[in-house]
C-alpha atoms as a PDB file:
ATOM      1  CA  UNK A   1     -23.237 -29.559   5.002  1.00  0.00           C
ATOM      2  CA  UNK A   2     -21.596 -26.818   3.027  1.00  0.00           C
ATOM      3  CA  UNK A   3     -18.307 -26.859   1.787  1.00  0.00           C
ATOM      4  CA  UNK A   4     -15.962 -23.582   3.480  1.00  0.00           C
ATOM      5  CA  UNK A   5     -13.589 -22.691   0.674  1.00  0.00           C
ATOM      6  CA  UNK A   6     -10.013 -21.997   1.588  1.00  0.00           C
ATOM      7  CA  UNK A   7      -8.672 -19.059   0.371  1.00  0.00           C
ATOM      8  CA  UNK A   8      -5.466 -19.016  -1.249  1.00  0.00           C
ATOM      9  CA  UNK A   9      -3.259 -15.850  -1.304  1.00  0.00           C
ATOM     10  CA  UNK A  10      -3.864 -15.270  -4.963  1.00  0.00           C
ATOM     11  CA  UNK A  11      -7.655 -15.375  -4.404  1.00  0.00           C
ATOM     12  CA  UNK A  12      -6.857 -12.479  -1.631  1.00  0.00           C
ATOM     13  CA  UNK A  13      -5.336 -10.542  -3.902  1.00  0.00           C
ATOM     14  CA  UNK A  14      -7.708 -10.620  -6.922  1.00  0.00           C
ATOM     15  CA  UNK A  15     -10.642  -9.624  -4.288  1.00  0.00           C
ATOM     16  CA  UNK A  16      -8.070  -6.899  -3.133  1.00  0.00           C
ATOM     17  CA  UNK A  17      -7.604  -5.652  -6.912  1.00  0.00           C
ATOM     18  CA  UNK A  18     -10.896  -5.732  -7.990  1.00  0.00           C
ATOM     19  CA  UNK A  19     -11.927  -3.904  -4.846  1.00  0.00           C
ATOM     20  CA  UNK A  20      -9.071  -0.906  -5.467  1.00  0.00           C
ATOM     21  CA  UNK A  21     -10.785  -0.713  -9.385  1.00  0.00           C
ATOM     22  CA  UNK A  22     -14.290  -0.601  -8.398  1.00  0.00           C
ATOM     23  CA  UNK A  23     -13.097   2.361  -5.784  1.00  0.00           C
ATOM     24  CA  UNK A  24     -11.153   4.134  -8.978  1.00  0.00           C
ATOM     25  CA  UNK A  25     -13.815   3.374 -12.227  1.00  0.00           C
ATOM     26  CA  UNK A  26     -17.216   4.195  -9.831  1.00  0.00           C
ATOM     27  CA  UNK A  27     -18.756   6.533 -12.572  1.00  0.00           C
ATOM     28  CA  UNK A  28     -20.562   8.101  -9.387  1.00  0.00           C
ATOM     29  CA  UNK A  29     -16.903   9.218  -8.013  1.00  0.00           C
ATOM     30  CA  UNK A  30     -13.817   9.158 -10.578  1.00  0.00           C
ATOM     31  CA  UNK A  31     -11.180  10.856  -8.460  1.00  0.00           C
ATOM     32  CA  UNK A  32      -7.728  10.679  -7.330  1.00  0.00           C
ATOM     33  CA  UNK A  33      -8.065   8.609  -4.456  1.00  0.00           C
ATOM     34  CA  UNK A  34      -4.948   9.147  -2.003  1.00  0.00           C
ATOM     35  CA  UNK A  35      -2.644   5.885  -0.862  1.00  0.00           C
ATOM     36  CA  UNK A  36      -3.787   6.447   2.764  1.00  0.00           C
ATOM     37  CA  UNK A  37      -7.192   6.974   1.725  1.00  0.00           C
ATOM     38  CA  UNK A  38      -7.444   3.505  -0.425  1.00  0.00           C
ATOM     39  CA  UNK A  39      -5.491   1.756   2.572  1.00  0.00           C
ATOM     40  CA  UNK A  40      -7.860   2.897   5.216  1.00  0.00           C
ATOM     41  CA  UNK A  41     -10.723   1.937   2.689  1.00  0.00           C
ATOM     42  CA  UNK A  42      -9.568  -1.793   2.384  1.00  0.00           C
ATOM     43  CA  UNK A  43      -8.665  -1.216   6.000  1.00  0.00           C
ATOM     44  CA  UNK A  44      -5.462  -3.835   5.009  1.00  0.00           C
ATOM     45  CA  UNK A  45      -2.289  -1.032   4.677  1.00  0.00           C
ATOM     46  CA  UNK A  46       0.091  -3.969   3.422  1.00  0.00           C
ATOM     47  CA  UNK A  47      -2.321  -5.497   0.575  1.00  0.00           C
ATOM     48  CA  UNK A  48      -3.391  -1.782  -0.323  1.00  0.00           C
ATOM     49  CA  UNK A  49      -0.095  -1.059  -1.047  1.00  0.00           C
ATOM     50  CA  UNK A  50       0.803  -4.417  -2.844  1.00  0.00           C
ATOM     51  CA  UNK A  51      -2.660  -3.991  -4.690  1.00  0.00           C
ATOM     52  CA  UNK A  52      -1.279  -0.830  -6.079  1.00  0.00           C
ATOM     53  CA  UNK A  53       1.950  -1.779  -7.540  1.00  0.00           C
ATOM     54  CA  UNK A  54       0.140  -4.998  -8.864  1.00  0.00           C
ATOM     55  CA  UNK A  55      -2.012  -2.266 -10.824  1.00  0.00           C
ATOM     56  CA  UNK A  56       0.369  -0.072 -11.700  1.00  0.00           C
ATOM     57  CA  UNK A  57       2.509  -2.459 -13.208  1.00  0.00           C
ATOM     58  CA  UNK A  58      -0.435  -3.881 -15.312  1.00  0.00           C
ATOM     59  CA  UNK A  59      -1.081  -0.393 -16.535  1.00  0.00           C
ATOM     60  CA  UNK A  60      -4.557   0.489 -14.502  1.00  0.00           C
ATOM     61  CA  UNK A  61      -3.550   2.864 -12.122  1.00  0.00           C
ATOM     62  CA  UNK A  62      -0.989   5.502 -12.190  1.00  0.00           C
ATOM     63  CA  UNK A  63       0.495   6.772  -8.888  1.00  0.00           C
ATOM     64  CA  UNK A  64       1.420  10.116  -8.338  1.00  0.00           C
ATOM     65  CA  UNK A  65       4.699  11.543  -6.531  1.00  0.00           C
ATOM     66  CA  UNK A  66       2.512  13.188  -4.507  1.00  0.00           C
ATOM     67  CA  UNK A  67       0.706   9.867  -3.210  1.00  0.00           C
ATOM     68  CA  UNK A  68      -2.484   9.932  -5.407  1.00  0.00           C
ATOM     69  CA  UNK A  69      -3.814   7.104  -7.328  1.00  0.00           C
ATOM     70  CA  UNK A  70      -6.566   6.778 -10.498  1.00  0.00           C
ATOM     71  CA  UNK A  71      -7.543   4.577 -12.803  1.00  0.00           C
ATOM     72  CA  UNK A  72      -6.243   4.916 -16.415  1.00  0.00           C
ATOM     73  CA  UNK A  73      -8.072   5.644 -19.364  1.00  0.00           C
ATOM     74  CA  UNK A  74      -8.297   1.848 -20.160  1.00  0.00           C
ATOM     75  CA  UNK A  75      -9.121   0.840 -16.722  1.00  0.00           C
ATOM     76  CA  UNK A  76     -12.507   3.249 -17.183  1.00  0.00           C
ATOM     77  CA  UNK A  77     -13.231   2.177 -20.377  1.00  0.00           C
ATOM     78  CA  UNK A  78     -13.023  -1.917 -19.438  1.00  0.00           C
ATOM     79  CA  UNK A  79     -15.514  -0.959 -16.291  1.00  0.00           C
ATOM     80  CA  UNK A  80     -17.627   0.999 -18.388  1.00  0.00           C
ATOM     81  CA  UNK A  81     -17.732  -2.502 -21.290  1.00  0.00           C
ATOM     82  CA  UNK A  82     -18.299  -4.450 -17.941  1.00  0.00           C
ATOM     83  CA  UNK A  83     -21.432  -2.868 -17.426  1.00  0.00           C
END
């Protein structure tokens, strides 16, 4: 019988975050992404949002006034070392 890991809210977020900067670093489709657009993507409006300011505050993203959201420079450049 397999084991069914619990996940913890910590593990939700990291799959949240990682999710938001594969959306923002695809090489295929670097764009502003809107807020709306990246909470109807993770279709989770609450952990979007929270994703974002986790990222912002860690320097990956920047957030418009206007609502849109992109990776930094950094952020592409650690994707692009990833691969």
């Amino acid at each position: 019988m397999q084991e069914q890991r619990n996940h913890t809210p910590a593990d939700e977020d990291a799959h949240a975050d990682r999710e938001v900067m594969l959306l923002l670093t695809d090489p295929e489709d670097q764009r502003p992404w809107t807020e709306d657009d990246l909470k109807r993507q993770l279709d989770a409006p609450v952990a979007a949002a929270d994703t974002i300011g986790r990222l912002r505050r860690a320097g990956l993203v920047v957030r418009t006034s206007e609502g849109l959201v992109f990776a930094t420079r950094a952020a592409i450049h650690a994707a692009q070392i990833e691969d």
